[in-house]
PDB file of N, CA and C in Angstrom:
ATOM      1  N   UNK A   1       4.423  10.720  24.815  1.00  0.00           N
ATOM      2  CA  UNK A   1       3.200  11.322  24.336  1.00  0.00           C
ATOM      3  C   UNK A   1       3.142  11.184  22.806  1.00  0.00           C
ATOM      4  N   UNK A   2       1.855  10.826  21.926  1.00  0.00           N
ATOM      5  CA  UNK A   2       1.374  10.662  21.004  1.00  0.00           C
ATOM      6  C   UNK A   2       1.265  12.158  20.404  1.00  0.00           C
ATOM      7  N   UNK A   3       1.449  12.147  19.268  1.00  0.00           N
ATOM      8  CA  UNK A   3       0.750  13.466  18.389  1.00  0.00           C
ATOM      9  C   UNK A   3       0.345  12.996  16.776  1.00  0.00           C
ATOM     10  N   UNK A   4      -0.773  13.361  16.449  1.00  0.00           N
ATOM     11  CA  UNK A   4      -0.429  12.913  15.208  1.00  0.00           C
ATOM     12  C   UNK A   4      -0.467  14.684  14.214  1.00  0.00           C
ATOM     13  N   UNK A   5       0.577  13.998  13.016  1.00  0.00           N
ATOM     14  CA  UNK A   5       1.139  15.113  12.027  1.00  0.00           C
ATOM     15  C   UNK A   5       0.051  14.500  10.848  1.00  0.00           C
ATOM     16  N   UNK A   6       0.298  15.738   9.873  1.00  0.00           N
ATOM     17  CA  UNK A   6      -0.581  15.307   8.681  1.00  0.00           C
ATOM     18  C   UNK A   6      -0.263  16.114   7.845  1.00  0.00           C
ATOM     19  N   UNK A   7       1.242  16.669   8.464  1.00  0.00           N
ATOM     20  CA  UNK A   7       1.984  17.915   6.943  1.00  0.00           C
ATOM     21  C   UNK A   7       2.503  17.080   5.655  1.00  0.00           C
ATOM     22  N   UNK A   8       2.353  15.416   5.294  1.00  0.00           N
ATOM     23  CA  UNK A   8       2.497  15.134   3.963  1.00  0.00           C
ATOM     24  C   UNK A   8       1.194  14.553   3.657  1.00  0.00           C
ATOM     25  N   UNK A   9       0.099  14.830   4.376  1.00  0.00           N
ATOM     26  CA  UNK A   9      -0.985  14.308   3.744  1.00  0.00           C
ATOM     27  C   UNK A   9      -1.194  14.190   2.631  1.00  0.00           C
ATOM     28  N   UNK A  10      -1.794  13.287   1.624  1.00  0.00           N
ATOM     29  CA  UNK A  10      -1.899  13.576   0.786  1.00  0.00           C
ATOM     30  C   UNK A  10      -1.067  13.679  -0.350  1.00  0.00           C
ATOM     31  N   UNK A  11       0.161  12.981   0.199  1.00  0.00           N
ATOM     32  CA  UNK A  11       1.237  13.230  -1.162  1.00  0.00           C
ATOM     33  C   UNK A  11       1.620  11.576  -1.665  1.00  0.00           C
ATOM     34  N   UNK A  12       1.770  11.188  -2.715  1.00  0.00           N
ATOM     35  CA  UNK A  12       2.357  10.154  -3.068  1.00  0.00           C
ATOM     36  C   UNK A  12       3.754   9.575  -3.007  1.00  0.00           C
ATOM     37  N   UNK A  13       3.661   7.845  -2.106  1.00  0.00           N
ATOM     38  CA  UNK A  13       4.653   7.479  -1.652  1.00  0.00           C
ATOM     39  C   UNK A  13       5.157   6.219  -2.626  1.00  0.00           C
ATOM     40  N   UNK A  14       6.431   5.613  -2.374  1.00  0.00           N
ATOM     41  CA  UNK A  14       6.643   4.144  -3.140  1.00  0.00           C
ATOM     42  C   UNK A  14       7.113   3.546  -2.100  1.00  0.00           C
ATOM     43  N   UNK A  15       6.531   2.132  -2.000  1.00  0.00           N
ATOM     44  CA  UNK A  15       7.248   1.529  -0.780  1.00  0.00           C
ATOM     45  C   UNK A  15       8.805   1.074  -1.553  1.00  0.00           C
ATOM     46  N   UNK A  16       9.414   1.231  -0.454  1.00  0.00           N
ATOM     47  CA  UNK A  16      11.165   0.899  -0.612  1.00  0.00           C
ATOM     48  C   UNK A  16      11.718  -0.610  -0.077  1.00  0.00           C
ATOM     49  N   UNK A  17      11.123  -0.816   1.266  1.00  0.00           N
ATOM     50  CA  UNK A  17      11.069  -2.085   1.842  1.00  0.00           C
ATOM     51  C   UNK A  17      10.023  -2.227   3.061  1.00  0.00           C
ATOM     52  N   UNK A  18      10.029  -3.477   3.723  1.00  0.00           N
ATOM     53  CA  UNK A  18       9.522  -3.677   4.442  1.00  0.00           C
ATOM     54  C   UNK A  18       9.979  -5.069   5.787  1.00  0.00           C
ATOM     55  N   UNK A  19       9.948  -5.189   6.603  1.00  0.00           N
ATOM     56  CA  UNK A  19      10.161  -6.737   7.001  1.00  0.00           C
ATOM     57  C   UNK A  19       9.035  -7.004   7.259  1.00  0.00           C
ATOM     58  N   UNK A  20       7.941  -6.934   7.301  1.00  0.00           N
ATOM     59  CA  UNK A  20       6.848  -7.179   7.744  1.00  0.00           C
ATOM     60  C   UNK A  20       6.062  -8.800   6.523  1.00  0.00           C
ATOM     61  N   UNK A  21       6.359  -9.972   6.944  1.00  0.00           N
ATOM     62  CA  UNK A  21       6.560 -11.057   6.608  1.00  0.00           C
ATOM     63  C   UNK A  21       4.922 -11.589   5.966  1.00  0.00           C
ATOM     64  N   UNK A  22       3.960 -11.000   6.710  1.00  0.00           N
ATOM     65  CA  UNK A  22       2.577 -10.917   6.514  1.00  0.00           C
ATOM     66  C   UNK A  22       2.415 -10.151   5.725  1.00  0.00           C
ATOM     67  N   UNK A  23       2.458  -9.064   4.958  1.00  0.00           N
ATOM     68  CA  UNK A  23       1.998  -7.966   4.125  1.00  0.00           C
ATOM     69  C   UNK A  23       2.476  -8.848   2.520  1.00  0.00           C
ATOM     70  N   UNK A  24       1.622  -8.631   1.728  1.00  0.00           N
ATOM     71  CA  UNK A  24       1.372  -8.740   0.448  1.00  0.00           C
ATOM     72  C   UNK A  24       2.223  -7.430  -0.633  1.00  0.00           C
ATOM     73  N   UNK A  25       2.378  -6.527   0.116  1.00  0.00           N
ATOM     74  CA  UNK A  25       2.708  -4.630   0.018  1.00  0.00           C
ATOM     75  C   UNK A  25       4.476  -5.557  -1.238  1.00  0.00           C
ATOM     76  N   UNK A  26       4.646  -5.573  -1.903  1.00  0.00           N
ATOM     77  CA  UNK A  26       6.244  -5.353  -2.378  1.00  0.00           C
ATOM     78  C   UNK A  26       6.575  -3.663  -3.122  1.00  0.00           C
ATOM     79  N   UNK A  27       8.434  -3.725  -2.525  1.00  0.00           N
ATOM     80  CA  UNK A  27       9.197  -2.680  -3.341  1.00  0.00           C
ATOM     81  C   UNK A  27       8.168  -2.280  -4.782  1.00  0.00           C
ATOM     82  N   UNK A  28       7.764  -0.809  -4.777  1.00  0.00           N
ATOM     83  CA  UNK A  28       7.256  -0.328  -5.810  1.00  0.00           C
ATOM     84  C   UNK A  28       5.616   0.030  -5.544  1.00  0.00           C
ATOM     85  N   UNK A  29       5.330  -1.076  -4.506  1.00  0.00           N
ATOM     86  CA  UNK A  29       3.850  -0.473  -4.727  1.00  0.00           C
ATOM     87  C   UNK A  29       3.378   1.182  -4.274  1.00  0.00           C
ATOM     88  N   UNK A  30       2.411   1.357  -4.466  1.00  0.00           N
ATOM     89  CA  UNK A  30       2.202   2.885  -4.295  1.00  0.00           C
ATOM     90  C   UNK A  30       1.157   2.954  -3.570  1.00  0.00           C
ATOM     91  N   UNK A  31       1.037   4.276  -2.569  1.00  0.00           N
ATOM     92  CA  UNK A  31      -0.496   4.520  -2.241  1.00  0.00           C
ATOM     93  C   UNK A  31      -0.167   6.066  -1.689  1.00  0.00           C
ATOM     94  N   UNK A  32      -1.271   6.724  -1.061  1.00  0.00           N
ATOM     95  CA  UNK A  32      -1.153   7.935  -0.547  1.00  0.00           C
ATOM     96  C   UNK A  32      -1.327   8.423   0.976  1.00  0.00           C
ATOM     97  N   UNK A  33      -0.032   9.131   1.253  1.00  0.00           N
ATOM     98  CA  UNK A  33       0.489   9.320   2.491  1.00  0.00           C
ATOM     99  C   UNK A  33      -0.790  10.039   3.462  1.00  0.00           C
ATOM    100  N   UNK A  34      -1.135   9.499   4.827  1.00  0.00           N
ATOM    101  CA  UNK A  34      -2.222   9.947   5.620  1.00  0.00           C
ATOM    102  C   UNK A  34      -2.033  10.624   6.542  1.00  0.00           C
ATOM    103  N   UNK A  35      -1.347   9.925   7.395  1.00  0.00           N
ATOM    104  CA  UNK A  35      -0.449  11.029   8.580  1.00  0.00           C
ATOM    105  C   UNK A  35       0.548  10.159   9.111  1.00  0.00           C
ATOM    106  N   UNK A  36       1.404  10.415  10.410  1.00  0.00           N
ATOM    107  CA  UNK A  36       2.148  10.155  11.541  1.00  0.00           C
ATOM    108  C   UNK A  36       1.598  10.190  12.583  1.00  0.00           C
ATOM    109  N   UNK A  37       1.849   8.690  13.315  1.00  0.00           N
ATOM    110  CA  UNK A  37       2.001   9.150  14.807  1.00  0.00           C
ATOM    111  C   UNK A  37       3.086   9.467  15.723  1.00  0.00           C
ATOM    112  N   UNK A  38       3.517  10.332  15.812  1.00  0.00           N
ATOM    113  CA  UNK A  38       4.629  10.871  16.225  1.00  0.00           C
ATOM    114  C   UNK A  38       4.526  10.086  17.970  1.00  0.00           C
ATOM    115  N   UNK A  39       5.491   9.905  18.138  1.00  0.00           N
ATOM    116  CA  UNK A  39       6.074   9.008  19.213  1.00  0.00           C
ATOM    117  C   UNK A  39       6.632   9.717  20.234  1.00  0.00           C
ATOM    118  N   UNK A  40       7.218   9.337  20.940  1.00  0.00           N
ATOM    119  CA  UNK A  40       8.252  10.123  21.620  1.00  0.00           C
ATOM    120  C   UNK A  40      10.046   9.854  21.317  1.00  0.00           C
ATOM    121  N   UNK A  41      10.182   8.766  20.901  1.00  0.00           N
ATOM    122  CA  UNK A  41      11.171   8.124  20.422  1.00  0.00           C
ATOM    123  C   UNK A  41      10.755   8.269  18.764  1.00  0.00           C
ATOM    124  N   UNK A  42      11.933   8.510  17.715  1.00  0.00           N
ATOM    125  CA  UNK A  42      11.398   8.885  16.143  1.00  0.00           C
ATOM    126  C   UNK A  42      11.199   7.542  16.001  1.00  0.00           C
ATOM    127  N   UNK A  43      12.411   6.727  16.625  1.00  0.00           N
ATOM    128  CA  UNK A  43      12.163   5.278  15.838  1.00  0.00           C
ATOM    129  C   UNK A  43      10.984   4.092  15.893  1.00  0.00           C
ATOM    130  N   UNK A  44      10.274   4.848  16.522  1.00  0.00           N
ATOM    131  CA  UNK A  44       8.817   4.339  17.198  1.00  0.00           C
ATOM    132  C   UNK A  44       7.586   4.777  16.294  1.00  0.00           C
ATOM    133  N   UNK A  45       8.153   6.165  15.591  1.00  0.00           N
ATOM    134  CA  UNK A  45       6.853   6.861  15.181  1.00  0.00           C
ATOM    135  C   UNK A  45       6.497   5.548  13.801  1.00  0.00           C
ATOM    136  N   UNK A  46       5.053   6.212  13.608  1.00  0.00           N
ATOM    137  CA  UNK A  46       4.399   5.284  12.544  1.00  0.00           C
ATOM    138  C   UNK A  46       3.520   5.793  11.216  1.00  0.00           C
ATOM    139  N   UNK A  47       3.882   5.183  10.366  1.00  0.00           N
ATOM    140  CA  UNK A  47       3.251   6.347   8.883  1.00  0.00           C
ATOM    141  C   UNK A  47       2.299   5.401   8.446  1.00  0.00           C
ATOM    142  N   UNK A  48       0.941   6.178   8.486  1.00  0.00           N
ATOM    143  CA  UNK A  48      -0.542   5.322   7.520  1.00  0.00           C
ATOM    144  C   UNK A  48      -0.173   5.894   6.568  1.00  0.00           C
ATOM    145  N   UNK A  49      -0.594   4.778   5.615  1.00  0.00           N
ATOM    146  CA  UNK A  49      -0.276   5.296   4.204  1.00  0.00           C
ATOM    147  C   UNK A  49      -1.400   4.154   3.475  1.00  0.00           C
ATOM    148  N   UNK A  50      -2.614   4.855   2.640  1.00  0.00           N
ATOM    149  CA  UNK A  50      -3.668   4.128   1.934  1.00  0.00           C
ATOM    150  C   UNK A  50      -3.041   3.735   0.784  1.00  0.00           C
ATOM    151  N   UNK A  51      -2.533   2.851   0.837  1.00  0.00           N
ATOM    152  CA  UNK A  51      -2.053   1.700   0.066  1.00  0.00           C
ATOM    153  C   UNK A  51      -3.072   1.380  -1.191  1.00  0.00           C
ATOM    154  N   UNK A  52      -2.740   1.933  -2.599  1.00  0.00           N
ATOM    155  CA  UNK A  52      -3.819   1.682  -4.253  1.00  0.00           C
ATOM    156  C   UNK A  52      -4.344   0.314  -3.720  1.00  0.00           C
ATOM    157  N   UNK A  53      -3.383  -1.195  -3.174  1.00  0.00           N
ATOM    158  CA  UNK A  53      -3.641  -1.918  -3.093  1.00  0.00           C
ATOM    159  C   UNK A  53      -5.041  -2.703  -2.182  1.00  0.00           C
ATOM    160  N   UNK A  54      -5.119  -1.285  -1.650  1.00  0.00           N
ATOM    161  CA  UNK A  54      -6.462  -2.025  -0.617  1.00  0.00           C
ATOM    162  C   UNK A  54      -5.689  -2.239   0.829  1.00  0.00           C
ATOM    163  N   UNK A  55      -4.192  -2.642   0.854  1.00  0.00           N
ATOM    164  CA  UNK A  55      -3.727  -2.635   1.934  1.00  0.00           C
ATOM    165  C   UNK A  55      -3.336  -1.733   2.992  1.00  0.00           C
ATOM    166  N   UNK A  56      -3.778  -2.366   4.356  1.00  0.00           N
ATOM    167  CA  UNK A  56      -3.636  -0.914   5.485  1.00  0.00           C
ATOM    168  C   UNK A  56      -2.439  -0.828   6.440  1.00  0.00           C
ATOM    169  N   UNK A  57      -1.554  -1.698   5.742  1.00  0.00           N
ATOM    170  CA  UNK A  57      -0.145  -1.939   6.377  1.00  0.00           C
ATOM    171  C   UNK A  57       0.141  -0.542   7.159  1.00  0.00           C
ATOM    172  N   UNK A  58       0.961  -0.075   8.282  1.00  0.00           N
ATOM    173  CA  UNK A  58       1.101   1.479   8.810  1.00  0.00           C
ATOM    174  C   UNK A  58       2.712   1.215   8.496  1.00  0.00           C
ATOM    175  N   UNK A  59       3.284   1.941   8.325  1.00  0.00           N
ATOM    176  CA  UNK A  59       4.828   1.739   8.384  1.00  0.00           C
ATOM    177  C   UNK A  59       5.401   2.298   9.426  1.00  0.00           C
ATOM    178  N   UNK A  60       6.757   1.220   9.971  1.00  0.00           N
ATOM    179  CA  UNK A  60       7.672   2.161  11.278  1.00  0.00           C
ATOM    180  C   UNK A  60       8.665   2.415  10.270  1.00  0.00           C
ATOM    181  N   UNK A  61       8.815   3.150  11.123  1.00  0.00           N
ATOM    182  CA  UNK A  61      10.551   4.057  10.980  1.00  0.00           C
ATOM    183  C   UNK A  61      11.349   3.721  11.856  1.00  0.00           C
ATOM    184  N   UNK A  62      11.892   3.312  10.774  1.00  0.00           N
ATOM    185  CA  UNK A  62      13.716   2.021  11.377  1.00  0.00           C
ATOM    186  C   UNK A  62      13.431   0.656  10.849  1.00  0.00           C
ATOM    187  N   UNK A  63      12.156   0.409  10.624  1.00  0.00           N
ATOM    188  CA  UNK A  63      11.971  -1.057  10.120  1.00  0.00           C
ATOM    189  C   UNK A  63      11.615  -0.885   8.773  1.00  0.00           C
ATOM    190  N   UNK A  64      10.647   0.040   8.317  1.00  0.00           N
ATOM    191  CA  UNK A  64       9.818  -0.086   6.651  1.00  0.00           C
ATOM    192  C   UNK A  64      11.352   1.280   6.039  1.00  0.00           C
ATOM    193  N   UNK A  65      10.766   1.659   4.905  1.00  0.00           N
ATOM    194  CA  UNK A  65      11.519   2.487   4.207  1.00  0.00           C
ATOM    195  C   UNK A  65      10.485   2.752   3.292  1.00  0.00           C
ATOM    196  N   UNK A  66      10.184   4.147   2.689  1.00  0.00           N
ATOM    197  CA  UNK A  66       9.374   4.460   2.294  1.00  0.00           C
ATOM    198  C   UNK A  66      10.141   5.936   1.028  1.00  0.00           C
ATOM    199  N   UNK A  67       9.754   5.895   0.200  1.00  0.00           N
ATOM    200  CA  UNK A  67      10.278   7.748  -0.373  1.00  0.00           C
ATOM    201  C   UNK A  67       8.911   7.958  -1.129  1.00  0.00           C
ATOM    202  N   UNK A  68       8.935   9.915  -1.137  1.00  0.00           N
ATOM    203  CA  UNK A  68       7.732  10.092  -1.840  1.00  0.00           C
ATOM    204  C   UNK A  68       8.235  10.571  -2.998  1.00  0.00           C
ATOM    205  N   UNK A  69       7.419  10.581  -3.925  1.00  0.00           N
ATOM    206  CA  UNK A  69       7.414  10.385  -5.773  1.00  0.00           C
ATOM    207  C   UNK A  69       6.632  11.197  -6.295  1.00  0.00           C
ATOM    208  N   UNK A  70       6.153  12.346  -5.524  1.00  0.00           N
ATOM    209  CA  UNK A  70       5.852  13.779  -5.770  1.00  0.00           C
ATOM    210  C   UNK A  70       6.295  14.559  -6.040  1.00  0.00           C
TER     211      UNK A  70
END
Protein backbone atom coordinates (compact mmCIF):
# COMPACT_ATOMS: atom_id res chain seq x y z
CA UNK A 1 0.00 0.00 0.00
CA UNK A 2 0.92 3.58 -1.11
CA UNK A 3 0.76 6.61 1.31
CA UNK A 4 1.99 9.73 0.58
CA UNK A 5 3.94 11.91 3.56
CA UNK A 6 4.57 15.62 3.24
CA UNK A 7 6.21 16.16 6.90
CA UNK A 8 9.48 17.76 5.00
CA UNK A 9 7.54 19.66 2.66
CA UNK A 10 8.91 22.42 1.87
CA UNK A 11 12.36 22.24 3.23
CA UNK A 12 15.57 22.57 1.24
CA UNK A 13 17.52 19.63 -0.16
CA UNK A 14 21.21 19.09 -2.01
CA UNK A 15 21.42 16.31 -4.25
CA UNK A 16 24.33 13.92 -2.98
CA UNK A 17 24.16 11.38 -5.88
CA UNK A 18 22.29 9.78 -8.26
CA UNK A 19 22.61 6.73 -10.89
CA UNK A 20 20.07 7.84 -12.91
CA UNK A 21 22.21 8.14 -16.33
CA UNK A 22 19.43 10.41 -18.07
CA UNK A 23 19.11 13.26 -15.52
CA UNK A 24 21.11 16.45 -16.14
CA UNK A 25 20.49 16.89 -11.86
CA UNK A 26 24.64 16.78 -10.60
CA UNK A 27 26.07 16.50 -6.78
CA UNK A 28 25.11 20.04 -5.38
CA UNK A 29 22.18 20.98 -7.22
CA UNK A 30 19.33 22.19 -5.09
CA UNK A 31 15.56 22.31 -5.12
CA UNK A 32 12.65 21.97 -2.60
CA UNK A 33 11.46 18.88 -0.91
CA UNK A 34 7.51 17.93 -1.93
CA UNK A 35 6.58 14.77 -0.44
CA UNK A 36 7.08 10.77 -0.27
CA UNK A 37 5.55 7.98 -1.54
CA UNK A 38 5.82 5.74 1.06
CA UNK A 39 5.93 2.15 -0.18
CA UNK A 40 5.59 -0.77 1.59
CA UNK A 41 9.17 -1.78 1.32
CA UNK A 42 11.44 1.74 2.51
CA UNK A 43 13.72 0.85 -0.27
CA UNK A 44 11.03 1.37 -2.79
CA UNK A 45 9.71 4.59 -1.31
CA UNK A 46 10.20 7.75 -3.59
CA UNK A 47 11.02 11.57 -2.84
CA UNK A 48 9.61 14.54 -5.39
CA UNK A 49 11.70 17.09 -4.96
CA UNK A 50 11.14 20.55 -7.36
CA UNK A 51 14.39 20.71 -8.55
CA UNK A 52 15.64 25.19 -8.97
CA UNK A 53 16.67 23.42 -12.16
CA UNK A 54 13.34 22.92 -13.82
CA UNK A 55 14.05 19.23 -13.32
CA UNK A 56 11.34 16.63 -12.11
CA UNK A 57 13.70 13.80 -11.46
CA UNK A 58 11.69 11.82 -8.11
CA UNK A 59 14.42 10.20 -6.09
CA UNK A 60 14.56 6.38 -4.67
CA UNK A 61 15.91 5.44 -1.62
CA UNK A 62 18.77 2.99 -1.96
CA UNK A 63 19.61 4.34 -5.36
CA UNK A 64 19.67 8.54 -5.18
CA UNK A 65 21.13 10.12 -1.89
CA UNK A 66 19.87 13.24 -0.98
CA UNK A 67 20.59 15.58 2.59
CA UNK A 68 18.63 18.63 3.60
CA UNK A 69 20.53 22.07 4.09
CA UNK A 70 17.96 23.60 6.33
Amino acid sequence: MTRLDKTNAGRRVELVSTDDPYTKLRPGDQGTYEFCLVQSSPMENQHAIKWDSGSSLMLLQGKDSFKFVD
